[in-house]
N, C-alpha and C. Protein backbone atom coordinates (compact mmCIF):
# COMPACT_ATOMS: atom_id res chain seq x y z
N UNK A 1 97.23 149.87 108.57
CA UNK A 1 97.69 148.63 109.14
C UNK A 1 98.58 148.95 110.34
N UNK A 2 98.53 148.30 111.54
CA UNK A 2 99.25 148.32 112.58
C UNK A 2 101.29 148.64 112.33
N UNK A 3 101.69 148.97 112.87
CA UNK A 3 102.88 149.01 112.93
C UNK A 3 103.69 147.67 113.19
N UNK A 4 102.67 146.96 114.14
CA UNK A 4 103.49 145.70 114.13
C UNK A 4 103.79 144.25 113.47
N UNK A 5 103.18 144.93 112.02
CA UNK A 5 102.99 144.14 111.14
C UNK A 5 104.84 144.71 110.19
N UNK A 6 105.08 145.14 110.41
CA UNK A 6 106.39 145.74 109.40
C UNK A 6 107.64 145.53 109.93
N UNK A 7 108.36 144.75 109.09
CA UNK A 7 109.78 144.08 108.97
C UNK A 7 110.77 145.14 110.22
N UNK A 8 110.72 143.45 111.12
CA UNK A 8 112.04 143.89 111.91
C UNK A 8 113.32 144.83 111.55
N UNK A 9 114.60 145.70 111.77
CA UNK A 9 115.07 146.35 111.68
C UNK A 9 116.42 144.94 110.83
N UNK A 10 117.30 145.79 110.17
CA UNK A 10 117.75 144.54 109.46
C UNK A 10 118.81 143.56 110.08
N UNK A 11 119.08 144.28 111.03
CA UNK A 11 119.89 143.28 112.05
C UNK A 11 119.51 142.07 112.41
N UNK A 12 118.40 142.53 112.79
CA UNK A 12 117.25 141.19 113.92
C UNK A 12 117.43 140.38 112.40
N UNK A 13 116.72 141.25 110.92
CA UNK A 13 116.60 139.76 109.82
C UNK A 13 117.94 138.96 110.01
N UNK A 14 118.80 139.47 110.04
CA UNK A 14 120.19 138.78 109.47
C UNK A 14 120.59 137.85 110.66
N UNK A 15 120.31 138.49 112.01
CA UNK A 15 120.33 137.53 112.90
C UNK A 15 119.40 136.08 112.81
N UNK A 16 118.49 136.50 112.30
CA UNK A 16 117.42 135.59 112.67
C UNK A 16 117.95 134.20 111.15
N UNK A 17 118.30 135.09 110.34
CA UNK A 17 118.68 134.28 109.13
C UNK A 17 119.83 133.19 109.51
N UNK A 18 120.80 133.95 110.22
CA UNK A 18 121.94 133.03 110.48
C UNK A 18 121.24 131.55 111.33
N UNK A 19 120.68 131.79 112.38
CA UNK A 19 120.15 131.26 113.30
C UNK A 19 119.36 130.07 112.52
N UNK A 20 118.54 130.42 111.39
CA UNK A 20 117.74 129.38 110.81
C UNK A 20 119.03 128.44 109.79
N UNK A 21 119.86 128.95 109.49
CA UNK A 21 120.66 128.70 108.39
C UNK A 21 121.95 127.94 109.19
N UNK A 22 121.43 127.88 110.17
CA UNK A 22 122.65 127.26 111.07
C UNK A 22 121.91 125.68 111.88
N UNK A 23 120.74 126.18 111.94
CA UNK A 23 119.46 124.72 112.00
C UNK A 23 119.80 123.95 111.09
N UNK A 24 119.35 124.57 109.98
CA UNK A 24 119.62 123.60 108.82
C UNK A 24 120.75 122.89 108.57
N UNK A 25 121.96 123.66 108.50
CA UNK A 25 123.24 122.68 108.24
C UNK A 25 123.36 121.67 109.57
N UNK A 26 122.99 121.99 111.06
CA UNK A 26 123.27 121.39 112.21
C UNK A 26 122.61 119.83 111.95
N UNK A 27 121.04 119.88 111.69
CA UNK A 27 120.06 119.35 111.10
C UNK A 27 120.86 118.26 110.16
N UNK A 28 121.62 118.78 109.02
CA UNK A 28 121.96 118.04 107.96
C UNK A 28 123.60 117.22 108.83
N UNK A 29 124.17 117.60 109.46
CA UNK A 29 125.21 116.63 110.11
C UNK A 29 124.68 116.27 111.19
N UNK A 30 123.39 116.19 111.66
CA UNK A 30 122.94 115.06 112.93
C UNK A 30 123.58 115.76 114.30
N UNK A 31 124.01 117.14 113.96
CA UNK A 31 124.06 117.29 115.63
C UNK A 31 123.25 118.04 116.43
N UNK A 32 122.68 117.00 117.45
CA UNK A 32 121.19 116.80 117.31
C UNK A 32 121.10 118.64 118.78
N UNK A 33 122.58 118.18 119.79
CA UNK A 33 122.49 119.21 120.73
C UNK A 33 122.87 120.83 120.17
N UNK A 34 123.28 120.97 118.66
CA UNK A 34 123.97 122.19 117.72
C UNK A 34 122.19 122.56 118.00
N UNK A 35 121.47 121.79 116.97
CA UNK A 35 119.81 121.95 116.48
C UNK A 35 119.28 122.84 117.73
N UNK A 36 119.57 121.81 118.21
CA UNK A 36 118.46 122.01 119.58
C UNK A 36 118.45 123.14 120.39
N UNK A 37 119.92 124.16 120.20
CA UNK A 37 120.41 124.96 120.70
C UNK A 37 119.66 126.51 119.99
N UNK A 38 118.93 126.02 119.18
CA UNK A 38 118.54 127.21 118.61
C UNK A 38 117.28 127.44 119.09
N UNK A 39 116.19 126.76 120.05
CA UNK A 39 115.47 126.94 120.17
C UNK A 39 115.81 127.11 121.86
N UNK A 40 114.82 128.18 122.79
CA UNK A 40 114.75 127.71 123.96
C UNK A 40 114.46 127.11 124.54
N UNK A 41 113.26 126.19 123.86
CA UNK A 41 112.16 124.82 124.03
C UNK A 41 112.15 124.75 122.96
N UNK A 42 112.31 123.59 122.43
CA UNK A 42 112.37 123.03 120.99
C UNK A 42 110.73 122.48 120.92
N UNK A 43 110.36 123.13 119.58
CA UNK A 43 108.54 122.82 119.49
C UNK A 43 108.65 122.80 118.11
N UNK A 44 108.40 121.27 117.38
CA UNK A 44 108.17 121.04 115.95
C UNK A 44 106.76 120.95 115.75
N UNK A 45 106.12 121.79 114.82
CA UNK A 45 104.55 121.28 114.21
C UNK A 45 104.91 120.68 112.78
N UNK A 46 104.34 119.64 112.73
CA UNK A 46 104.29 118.93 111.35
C UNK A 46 102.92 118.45 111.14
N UNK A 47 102.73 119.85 109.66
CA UNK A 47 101.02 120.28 109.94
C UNK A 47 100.53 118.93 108.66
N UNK A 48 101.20 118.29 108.11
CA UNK A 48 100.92 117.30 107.00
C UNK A 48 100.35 116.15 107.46
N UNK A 49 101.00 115.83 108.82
CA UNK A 49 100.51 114.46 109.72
C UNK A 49 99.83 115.11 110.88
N UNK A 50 99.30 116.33 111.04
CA UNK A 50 99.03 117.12 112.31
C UNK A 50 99.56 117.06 113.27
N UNK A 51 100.71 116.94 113.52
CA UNK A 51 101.39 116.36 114.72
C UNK A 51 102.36 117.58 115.13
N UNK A 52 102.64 117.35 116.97
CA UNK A 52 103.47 118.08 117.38
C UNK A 52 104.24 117.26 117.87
N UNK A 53 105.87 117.67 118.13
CA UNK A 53 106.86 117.06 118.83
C UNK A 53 107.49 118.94 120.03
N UNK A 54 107.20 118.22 120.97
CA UNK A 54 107.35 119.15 121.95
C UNK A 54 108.04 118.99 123.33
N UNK A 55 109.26 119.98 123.38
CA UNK A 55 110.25 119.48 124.26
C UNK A 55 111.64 118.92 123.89
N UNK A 56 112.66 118.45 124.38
CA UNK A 56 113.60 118.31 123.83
C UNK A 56 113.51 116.79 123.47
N UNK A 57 113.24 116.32 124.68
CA UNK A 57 112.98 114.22 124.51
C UNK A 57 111.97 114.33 123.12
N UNK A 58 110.56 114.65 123.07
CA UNK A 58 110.26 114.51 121.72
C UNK A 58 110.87 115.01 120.58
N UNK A 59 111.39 116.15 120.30
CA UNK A 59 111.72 116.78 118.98
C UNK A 59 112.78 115.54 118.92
N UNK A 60 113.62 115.10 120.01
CA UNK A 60 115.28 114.19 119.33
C UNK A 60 114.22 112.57 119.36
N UNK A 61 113.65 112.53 119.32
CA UNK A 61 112.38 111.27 119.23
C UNK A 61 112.24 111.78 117.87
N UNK A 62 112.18 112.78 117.14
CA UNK A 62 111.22 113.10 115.75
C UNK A 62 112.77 112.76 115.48
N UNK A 63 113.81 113.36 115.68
CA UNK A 63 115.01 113.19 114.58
C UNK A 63 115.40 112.34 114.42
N UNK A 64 115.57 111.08 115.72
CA UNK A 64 115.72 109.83 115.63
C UNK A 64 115.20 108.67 115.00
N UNK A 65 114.00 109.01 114.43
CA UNK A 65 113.09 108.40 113.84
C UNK A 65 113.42 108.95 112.53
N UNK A 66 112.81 109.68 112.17
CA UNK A 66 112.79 110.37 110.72
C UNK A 66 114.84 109.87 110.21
N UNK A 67 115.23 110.08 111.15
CA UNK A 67 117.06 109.82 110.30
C UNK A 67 117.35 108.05 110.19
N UNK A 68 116.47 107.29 110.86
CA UNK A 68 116.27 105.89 110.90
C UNK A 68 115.77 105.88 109.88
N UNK A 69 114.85 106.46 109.23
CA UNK A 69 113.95 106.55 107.77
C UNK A 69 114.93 106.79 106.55
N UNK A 70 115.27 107.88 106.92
CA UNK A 70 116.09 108.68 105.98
C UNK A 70 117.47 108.69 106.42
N UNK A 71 118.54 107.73 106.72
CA UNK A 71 119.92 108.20 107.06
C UNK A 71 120.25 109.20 106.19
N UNK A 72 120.52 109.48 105.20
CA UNK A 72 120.82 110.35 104.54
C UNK A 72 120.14 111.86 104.55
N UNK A 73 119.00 112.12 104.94
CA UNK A 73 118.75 113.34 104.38
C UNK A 73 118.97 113.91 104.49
N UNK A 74 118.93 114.75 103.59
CA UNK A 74 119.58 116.30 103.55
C UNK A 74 118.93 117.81 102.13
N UNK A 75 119.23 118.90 102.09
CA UNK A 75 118.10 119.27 101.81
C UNK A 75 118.82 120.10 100.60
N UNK A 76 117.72 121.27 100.00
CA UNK A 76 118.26 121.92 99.26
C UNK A 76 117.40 123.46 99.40
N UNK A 77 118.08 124.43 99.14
CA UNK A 77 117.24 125.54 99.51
C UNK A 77 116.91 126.26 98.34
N UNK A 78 115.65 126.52 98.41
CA UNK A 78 115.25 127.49 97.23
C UNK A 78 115.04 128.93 97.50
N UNK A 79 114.38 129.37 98.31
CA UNK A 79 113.94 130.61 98.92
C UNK A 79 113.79 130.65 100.25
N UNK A 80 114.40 132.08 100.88
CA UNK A 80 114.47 131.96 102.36
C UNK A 80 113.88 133.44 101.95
N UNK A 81 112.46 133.57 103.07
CA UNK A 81 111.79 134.97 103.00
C UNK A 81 111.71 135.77 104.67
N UNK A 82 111.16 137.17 104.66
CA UNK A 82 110.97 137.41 106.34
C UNK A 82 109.81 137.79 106.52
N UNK A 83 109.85 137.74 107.53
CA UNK A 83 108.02 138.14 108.07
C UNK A 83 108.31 138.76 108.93
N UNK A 84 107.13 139.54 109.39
CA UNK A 84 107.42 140.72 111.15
C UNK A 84 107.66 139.57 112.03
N UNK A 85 107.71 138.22 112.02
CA UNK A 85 107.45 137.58 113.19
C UNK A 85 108.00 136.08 112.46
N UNK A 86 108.93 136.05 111.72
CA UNK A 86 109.21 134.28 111.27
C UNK A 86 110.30 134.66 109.86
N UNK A 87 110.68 133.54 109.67
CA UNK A 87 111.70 132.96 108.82
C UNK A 87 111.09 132.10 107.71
N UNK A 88 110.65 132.34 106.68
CA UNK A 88 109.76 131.50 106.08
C UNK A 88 110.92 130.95 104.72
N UNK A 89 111.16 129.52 104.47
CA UNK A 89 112.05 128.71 104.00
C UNK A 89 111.36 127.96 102.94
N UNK A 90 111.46 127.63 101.50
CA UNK A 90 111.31 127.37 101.04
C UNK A 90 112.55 125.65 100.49
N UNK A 91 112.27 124.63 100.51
CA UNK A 91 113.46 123.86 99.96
C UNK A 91 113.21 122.33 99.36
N UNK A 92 114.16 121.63 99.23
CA UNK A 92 113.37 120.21 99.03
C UNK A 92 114.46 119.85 99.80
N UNK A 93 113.56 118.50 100.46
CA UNK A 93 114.28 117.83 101.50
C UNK A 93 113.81 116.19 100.20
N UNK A 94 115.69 115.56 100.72
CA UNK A 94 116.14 114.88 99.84
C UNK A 94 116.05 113.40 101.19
N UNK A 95 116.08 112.26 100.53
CA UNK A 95 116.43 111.14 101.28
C UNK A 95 116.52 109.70 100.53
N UNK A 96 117.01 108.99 101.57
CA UNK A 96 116.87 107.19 100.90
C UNK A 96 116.18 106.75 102.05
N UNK A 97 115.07 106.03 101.42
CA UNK A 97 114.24 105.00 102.32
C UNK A 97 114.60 103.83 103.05
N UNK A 98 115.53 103.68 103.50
CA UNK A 98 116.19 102.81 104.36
C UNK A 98 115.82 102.13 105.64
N UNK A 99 115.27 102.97 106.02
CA UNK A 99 114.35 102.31 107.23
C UNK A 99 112.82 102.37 107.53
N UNK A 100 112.33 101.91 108.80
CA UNK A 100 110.66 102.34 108.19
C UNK A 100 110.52 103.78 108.37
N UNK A 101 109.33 103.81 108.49
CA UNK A 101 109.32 105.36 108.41
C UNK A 101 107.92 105.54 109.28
N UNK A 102 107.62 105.33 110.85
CA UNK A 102 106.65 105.51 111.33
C UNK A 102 105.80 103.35 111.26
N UNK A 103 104.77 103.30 110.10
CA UNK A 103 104.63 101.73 109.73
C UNK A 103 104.63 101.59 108.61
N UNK A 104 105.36 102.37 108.01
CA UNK A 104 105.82 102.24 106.08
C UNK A 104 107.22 101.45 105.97
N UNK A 105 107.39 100.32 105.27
CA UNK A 105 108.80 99.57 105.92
C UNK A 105 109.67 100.24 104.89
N UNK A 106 110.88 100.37 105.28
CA UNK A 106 112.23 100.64 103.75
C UNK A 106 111.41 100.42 102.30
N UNK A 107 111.50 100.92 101.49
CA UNK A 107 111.36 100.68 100.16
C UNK A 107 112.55 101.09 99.39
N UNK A 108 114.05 101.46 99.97
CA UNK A 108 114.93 101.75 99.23
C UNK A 108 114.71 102.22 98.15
N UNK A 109 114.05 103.62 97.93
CA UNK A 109 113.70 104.33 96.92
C UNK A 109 114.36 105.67 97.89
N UNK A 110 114.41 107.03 96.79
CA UNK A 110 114.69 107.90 96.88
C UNK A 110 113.71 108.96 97.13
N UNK A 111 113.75 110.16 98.02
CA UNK A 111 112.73 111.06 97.51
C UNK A 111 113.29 112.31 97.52
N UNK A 112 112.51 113.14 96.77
CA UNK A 112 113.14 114.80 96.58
C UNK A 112 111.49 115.93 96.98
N UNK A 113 111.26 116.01 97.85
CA UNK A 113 110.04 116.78 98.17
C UNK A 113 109.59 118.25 98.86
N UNK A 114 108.69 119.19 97.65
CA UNK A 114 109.41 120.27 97.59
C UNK A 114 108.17 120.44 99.31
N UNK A 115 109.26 121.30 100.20
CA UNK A 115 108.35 121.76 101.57
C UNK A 115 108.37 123.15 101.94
N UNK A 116 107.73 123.87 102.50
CA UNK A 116 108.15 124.99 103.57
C UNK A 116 108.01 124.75 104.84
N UNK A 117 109.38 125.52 105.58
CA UNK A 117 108.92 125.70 107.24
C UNK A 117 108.98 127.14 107.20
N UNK A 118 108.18 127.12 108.36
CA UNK A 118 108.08 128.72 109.38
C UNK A 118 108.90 128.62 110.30
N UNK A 119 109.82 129.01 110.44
CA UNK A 119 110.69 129.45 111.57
C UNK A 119 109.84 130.53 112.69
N UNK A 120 109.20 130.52 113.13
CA UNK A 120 108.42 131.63 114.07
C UNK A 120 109.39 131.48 115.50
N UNK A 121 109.29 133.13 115.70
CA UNK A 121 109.72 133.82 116.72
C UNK A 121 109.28 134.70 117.38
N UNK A 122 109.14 134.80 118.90
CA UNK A 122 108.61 135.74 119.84
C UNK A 122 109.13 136.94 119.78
N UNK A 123 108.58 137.93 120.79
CA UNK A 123 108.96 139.28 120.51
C UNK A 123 109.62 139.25 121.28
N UNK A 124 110.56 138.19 121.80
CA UNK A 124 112.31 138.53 122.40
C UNK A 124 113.70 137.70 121.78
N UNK A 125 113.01 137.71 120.47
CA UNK A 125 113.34 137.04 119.27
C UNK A 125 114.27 135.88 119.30
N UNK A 126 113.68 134.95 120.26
CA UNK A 126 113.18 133.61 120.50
C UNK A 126 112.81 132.68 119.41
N UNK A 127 113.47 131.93 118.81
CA UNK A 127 112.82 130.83 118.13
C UNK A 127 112.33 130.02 119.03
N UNK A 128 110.76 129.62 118.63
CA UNK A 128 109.97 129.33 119.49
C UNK A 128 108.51 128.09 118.36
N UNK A 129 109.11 127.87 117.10
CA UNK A 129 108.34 126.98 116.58
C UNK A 129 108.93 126.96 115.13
N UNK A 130 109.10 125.52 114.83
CA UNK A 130 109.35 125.32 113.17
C UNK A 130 108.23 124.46 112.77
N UNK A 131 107.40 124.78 111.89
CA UNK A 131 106.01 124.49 111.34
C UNK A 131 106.26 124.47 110.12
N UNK A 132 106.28 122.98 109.82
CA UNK A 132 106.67 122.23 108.47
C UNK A 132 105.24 121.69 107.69
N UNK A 133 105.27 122.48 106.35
CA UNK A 133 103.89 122.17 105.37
C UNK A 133 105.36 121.32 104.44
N UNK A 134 104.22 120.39 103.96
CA UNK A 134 104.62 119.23 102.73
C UNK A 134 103.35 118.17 102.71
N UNK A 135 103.62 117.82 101.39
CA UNK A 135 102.39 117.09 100.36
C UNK A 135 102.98 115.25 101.00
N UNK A 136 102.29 114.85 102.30
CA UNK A 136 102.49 113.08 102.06
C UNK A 136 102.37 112.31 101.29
N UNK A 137 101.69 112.73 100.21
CA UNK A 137 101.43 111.81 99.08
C UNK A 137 102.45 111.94 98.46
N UNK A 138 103.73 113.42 98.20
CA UNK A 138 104.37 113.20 97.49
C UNK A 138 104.97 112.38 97.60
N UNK A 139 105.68 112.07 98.72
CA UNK A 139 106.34 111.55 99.58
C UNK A 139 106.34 110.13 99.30
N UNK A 140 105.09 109.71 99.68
CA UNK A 140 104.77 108.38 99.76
C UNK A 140 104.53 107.93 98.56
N UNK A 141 104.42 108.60 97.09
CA UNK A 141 104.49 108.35 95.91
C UNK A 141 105.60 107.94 95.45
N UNK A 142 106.55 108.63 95.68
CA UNK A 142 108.18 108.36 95.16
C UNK A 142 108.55 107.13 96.25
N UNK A 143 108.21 106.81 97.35
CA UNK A 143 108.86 105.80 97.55
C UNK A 143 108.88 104.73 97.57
N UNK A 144 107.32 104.42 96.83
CA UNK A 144 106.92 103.24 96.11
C UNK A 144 106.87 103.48 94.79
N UNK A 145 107.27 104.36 94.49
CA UNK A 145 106.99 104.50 92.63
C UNK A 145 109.20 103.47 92.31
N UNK A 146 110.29 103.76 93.16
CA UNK A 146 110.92 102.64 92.74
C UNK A 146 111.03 101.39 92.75
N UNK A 147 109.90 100.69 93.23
CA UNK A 147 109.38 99.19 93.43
C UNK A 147 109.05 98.90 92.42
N UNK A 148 110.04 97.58 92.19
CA UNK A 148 109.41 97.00 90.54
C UNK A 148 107.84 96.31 91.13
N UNK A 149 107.29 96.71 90.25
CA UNK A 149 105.70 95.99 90.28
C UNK A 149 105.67 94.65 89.90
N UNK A 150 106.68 93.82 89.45
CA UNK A 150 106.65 92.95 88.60
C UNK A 150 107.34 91.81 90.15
N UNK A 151 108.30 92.12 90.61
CA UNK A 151 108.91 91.32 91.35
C UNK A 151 107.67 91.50 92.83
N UNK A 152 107.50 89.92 93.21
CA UNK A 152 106.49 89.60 94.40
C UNK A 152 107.17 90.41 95.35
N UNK A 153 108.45 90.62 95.58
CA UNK A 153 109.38 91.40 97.16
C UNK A 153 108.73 92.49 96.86
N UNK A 154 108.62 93.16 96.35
CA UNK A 154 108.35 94.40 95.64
C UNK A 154 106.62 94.17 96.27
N UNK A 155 106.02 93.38 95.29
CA UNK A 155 104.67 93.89 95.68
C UNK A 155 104.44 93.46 97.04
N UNK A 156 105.38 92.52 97.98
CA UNK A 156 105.02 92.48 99.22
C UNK A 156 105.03 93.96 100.09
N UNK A 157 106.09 94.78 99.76
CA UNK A 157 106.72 95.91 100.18
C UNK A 157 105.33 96.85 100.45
N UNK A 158 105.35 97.05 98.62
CA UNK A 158 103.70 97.64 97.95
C UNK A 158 102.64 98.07 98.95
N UNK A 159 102.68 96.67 99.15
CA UNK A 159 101.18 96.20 100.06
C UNK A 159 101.05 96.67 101.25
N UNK A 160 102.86 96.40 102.18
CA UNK A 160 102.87 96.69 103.17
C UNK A 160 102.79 98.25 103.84
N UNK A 161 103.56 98.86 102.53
CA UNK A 161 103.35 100.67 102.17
C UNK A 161 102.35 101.15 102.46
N UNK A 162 101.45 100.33 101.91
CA UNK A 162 100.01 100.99 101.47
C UNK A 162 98.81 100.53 103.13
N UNK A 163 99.83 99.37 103.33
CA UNK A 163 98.85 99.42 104.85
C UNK A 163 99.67 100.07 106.30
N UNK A 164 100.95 100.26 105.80
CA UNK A 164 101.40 101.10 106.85
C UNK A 164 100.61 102.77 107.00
N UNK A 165 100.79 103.02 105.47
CA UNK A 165 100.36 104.32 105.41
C UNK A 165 98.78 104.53 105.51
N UNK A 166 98.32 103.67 105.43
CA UNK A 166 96.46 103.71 105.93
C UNK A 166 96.08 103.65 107.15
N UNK A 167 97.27 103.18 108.16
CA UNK A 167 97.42 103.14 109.46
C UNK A 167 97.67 104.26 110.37
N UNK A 168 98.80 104.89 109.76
CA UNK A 168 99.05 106.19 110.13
C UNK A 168 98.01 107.25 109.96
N UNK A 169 97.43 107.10 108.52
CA UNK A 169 96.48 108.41 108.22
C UNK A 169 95.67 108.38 109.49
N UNK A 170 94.80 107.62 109.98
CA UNK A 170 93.57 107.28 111.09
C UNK A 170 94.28 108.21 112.48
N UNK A 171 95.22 108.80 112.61
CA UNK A 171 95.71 109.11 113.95
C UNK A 171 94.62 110.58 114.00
N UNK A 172 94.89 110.62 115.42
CA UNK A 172 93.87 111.80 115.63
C UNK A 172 94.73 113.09 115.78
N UNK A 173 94.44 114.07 114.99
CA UNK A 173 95.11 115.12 114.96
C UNK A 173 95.54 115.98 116.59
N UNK A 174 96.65 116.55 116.45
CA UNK A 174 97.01 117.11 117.92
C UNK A 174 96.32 118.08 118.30
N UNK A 175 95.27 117.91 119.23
CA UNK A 175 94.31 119.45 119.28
C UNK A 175 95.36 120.52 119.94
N UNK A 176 96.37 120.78 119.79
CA UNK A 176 96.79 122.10 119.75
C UNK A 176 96.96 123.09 118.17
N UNK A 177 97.28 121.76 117.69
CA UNK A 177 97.02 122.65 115.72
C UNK A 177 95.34 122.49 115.39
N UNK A 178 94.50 122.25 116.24
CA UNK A 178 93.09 122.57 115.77
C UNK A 178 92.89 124.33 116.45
N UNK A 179 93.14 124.61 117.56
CA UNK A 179 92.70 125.54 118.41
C UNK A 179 93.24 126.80 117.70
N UNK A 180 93.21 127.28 116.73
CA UNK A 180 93.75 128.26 116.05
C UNK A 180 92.31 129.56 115.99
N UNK A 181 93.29 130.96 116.11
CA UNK A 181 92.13 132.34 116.21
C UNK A 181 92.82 132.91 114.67
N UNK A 182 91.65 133.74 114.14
CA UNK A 182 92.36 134.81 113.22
C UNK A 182 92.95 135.94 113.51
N UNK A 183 93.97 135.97 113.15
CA UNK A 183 94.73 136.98 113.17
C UNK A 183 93.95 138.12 112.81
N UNK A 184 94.52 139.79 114.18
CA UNK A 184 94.04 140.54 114.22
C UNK A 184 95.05 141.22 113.31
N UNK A 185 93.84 141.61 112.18
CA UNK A 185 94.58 142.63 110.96
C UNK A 185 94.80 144.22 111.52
N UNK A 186 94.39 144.58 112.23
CA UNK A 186 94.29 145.41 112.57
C UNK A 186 93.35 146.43 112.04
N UNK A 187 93.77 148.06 111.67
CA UNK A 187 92.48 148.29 110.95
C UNK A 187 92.43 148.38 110.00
């Protein structure tokens, strides 16, 4: 196997650790120019909805939105791993449904949903992409699963959930997360 497949020297990890671990808390008190500071071009993939937010005006467009959704969220960490080339994070990101969320309206329900990001970094050890996997259904399960079924507000909500979120699915994926090569294993 190539050489450049094998764990940075342990400095670079610990650097690179602080750096992600300093996203996260920045992330969790809303300061949006702390966040942003960690990247040199801030580039979010959010591979669940296929979507990219790219640049600084979009990524604080993704936070502004998503914290309109979720005032509250905030996360919990389970496993933080390294790679020759990324920060790989294991956690559940926590919230209250308070606002819409894209065309899903408030359902004032809670969610706890377990995700990973990739922290990926260039070889001038550059954070240069956070690429967030998570299950939408979980998501969108818990935040109609606290709607009483019984009360009409409720099943108006329901309804509206279920056609916000049928709305969203139809978007056309960002052809920059289609254009993907396999990685050269080397030999």
């Amino acid at each position: 196997m190539s050489s450049r497949f094998h764990l940075p020297p342990e400095d670079v990890l610990r650097a690179r650790e602080k750096l992600v671990l300093d996203h996260f808390r920045d992330e969790v008190r809303q300061d949006w120019d702390a966040t942003l500071s960690t990247f040199p071009h801030p580039h979010y993939e959010i591979i669940a909805q296929m979507l990219v937010h790219d640049g600084d005006g979009e990524v604080r467009g993704y936070y502004h939105d998503t914290r309109v959704a979720f005032p509250d969220q905030d996360h919990e960490l389970i496993a933080l791993r390294h790679s020759h080339d990324a920060v790989i994070v294991e956690f559940w990101l926590l919230g209250t449904h308070l606002g819409s969320l894209g065309k899903i309206p408030p359902t004032g329900s809670r969610h706890r949903t377990r995700m990973t990001a990739y922290f990926v970094f260039d070889e001038h050890e550059n954070l240069v992409t956070e690429r967030i996997y998570f299950d939408q259904l979980t998501v969108l399960r818990q935040l109609v699963d606290g709607l009483n079924k019984r009360d009409p507000r409720d099943l108006w909500k329901l309804g509206r959930a279920a056609a916000g979120a049928l709305a969203m699915a139809g978007s056309d994926p960002d052809p920059r997360l289609l254009a993907t090569t396999p990685p050269d294993l080397g030999d």
